[in-house]
N, C-alpha and C. Protein backbone atom coordinates (compact mmCIF):
# COMPACT_ATOMS: atom_id res chain seq x y z
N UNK A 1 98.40 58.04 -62.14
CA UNK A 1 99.25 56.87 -62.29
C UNK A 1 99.24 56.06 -61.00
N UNK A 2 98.76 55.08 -61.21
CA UNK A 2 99.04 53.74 -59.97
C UNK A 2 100.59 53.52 -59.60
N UNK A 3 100.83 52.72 -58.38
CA UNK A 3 102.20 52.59 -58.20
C UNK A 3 102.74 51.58 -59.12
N UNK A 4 102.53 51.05 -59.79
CA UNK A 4 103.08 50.04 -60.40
C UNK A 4 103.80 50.55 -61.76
N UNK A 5 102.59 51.17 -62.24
CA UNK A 5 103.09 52.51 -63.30
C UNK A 5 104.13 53.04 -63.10
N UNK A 6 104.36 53.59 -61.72
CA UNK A 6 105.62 54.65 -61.32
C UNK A 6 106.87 54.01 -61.54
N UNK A 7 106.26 52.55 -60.81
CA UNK A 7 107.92 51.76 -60.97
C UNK A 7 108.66 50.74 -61.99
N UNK A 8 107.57 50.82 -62.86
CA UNK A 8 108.02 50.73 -63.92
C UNK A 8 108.39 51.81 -64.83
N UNK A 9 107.89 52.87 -64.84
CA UNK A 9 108.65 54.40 -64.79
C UNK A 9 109.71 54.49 -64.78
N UNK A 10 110.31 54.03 -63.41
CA UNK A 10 111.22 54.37 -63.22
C UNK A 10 112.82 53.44 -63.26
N UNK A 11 112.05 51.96 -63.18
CA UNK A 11 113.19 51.16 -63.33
C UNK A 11 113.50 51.88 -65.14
N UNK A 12 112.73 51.88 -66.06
CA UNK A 12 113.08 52.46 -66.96
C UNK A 12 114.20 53.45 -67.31
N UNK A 13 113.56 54.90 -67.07
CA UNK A 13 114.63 55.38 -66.17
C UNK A 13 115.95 54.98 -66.13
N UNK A 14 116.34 54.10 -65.24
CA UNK A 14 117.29 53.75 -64.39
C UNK A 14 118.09 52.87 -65.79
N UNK A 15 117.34 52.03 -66.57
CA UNK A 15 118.23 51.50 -67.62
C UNK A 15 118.70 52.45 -68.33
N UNK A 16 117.85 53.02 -69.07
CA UNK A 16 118.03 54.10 -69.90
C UNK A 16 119.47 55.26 -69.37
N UNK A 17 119.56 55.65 -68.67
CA UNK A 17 120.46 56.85 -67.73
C UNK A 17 121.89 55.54 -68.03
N UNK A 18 121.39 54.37 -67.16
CA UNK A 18 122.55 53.40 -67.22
C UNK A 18 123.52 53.57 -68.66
N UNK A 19 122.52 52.94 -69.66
CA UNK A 19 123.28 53.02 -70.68
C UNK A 19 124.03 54.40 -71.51
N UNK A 20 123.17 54.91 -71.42
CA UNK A 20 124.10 56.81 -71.60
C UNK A 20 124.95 57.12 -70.68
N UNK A 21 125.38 56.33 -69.50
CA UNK A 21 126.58 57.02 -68.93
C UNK A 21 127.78 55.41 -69.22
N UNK A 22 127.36 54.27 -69.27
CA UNK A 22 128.46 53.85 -69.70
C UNK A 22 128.81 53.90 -71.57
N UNK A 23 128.19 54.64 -72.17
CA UNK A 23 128.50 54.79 -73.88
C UNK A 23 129.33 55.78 -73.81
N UNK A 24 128.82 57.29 -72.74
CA UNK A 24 129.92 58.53 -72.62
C UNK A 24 131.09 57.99 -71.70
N UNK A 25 131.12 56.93 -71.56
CA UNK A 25 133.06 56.68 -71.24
C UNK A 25 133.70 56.16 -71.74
N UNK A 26 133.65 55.55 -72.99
CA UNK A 26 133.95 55.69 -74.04
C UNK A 26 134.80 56.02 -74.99
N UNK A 27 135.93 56.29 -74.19
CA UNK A 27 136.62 57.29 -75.41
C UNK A 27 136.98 57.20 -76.82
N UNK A 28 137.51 58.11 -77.92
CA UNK A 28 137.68 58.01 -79.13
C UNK A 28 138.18 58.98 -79.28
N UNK A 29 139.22 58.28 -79.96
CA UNK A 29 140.18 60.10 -80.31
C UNK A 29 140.75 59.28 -82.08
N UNK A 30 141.37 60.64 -82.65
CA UNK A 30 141.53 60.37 -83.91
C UNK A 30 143.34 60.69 -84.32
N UNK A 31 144.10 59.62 -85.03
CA UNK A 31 145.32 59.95 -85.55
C UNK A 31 145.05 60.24 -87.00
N UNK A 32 146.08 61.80 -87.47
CA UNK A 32 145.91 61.69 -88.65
C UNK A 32 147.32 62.51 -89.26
N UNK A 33 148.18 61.85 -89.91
CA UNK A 33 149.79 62.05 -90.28
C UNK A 33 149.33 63.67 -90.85
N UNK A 34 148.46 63.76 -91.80
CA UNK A 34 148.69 64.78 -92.70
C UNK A 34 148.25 66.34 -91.90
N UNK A 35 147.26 65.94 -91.62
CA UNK A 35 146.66 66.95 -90.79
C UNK A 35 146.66 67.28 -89.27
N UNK A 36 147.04 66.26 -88.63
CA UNK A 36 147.28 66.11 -87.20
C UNK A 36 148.81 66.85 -86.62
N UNK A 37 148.75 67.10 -85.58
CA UNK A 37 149.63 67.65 -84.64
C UNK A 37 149.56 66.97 -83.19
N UNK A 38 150.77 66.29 -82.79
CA UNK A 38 151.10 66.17 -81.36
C UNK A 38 150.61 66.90 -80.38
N UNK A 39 151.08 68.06 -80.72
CA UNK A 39 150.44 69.34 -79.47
C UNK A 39 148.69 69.61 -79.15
N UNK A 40 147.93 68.76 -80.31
CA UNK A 40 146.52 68.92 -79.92
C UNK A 40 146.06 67.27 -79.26
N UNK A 41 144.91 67.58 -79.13
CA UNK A 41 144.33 66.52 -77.70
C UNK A 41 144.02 65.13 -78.45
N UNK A 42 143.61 65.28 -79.38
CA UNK A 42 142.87 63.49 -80.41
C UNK A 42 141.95 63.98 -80.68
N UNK A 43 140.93 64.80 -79.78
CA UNK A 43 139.41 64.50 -79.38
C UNK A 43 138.62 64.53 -80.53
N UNK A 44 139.22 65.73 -81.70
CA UNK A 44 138.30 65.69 -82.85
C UNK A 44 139.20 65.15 -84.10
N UNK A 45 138.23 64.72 -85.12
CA UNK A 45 138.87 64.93 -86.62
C UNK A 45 139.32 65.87 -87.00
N UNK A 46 139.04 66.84 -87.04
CA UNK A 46 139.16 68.25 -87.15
C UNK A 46 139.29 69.02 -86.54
N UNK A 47 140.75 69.85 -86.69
CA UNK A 47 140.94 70.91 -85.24
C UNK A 47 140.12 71.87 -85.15
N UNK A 48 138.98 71.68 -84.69
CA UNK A 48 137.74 72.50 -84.05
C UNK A 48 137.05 71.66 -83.27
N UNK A 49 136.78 72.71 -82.05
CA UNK A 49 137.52 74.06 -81.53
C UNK A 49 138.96 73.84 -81.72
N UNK A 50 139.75 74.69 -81.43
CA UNK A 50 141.33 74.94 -81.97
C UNK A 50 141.68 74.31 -80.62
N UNK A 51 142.94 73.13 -81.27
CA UNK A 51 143.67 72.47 -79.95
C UNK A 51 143.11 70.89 -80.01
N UNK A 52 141.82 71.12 -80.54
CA UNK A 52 141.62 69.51 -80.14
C UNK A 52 141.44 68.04 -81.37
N UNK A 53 142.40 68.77 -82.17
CA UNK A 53 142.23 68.36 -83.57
C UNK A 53 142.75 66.53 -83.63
N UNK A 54 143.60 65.97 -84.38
CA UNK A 54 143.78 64.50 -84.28
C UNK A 54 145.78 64.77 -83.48
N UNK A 55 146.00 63.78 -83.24
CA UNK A 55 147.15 63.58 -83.29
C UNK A 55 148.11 63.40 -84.44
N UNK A 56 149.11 63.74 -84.60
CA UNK A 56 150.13 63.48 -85.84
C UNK A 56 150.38 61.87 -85.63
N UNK A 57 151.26 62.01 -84.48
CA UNK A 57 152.06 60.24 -84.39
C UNK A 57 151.42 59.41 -84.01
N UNK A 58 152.01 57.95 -84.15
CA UNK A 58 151.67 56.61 -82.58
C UNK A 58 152.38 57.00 -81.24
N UNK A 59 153.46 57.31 -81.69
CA UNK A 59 153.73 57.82 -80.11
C UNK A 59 153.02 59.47 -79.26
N UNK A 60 152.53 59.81 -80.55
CA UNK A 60 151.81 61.08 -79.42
C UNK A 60 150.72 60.46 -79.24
N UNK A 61 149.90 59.59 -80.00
CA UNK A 61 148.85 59.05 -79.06
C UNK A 61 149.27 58.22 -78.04
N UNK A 62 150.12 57.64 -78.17
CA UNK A 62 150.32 56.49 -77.19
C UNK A 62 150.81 57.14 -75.85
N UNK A 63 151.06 58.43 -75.50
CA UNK A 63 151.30 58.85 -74.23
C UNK A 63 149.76 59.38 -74.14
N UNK A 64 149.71 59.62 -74.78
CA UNK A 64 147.90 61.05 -73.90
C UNK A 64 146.65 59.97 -74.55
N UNK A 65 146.38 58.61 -74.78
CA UNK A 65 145.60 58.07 -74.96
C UNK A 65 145.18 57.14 -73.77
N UNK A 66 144.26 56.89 -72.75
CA UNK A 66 144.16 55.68 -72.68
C UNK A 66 144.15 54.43 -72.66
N UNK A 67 143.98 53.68 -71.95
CA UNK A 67 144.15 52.44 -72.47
C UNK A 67 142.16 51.97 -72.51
N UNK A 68 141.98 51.16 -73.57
CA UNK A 68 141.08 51.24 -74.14
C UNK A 68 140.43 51.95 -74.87
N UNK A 69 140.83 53.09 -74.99
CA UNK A 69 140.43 54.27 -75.84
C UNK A 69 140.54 53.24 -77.32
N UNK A 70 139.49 54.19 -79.01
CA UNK A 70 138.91 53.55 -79.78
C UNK A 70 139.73 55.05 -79.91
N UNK A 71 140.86 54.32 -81.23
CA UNK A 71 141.31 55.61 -81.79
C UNK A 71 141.24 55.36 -83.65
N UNK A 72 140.80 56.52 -84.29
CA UNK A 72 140.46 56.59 -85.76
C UNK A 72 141.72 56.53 -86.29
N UNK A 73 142.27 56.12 -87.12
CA UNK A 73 143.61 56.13 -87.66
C UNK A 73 143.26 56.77 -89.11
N UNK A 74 143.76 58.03 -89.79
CA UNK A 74 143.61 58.19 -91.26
C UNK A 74 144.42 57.84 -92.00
N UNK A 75 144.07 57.69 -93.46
CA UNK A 75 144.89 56.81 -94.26
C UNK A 75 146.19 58.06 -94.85
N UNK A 76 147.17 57.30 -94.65
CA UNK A 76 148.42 57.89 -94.74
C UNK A 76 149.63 56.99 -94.25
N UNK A 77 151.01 57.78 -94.77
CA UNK A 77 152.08 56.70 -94.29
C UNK A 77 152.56 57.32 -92.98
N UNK A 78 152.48 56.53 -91.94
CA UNK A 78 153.27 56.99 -90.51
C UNK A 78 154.46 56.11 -90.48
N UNK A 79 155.58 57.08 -90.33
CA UNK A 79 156.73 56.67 -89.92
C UNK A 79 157.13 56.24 -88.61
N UNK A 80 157.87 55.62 -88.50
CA UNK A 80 157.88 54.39 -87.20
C UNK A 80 159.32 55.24 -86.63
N UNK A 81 159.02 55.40 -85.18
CA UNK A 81 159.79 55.75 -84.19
C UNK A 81 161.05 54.56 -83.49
N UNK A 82 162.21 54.84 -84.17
CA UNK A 82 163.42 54.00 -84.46
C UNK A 82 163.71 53.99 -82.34
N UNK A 83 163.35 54.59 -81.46
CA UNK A 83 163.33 54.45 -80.11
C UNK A 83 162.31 53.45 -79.54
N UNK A 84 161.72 52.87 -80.76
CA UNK A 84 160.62 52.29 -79.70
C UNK A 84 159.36 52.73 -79.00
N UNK A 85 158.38 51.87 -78.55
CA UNK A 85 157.38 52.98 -77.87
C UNK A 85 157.05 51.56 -77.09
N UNK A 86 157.22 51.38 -76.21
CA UNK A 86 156.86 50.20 -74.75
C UNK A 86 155.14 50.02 -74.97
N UNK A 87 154.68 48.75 -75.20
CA UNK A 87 153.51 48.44 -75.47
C UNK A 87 153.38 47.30 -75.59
C-alpha cells in the first residue's frame, strides 16, 4: 500500500469510529404501565437481564431519565400524578 492508500485508510477509519460513538450516546429507555416497574432502570422492553426492564410511571422516568433521552412509551392508560412533576 502507497501512502495515500493509508490515508485514506484511515481518514475512513476515523469517520466510521466517529459515527459509532456518537449513535452509542444515544440513549433509549422504555415506559410501560402494565408491565413496567419504577424500581427497574428503562434500559430494556423486557425485564431481561432482571432489573432493567421499562419503567411503570412519567414520573419514574422523569427522575432517572435524561434529558434527551428517546423514551418508548407502551400503549396503555397512565395515570397522572395529582403533585405535579416540574418540566
Amino acid at each position: 500500500m502507497n501512502l495515500k492508500n493509508i490515508l485514506k485508510f484511515l481518514l475512513l477509519l476515523v469517520v466510521f469510529v466517529g459515527f459509532i460513538s456518537t449513535d452509542s450516546l444515544a440513549q433509549v429507555r422504555y415506559l410501560d404501565v402494565t408491565n413496567g416497574s419504577d424500581e427497574y432502570t428503562g434500559e430494556n422492553p423486557t425485564n431481561n437481564p432482571f432489573g432493567t426492564g421499562p419503567k411503570r410511571t412519567f414520573e419514574g422516568a422523569y427522575g432517572a431519565f435524561d434529558s434527551g433521552t428517546t423514551v418508548y412509551v407502551a400503549a396503555g392508560e397512565y395515570a397522572e400524578d395529582e403533585s405535579g412533576v416540574p418540566g
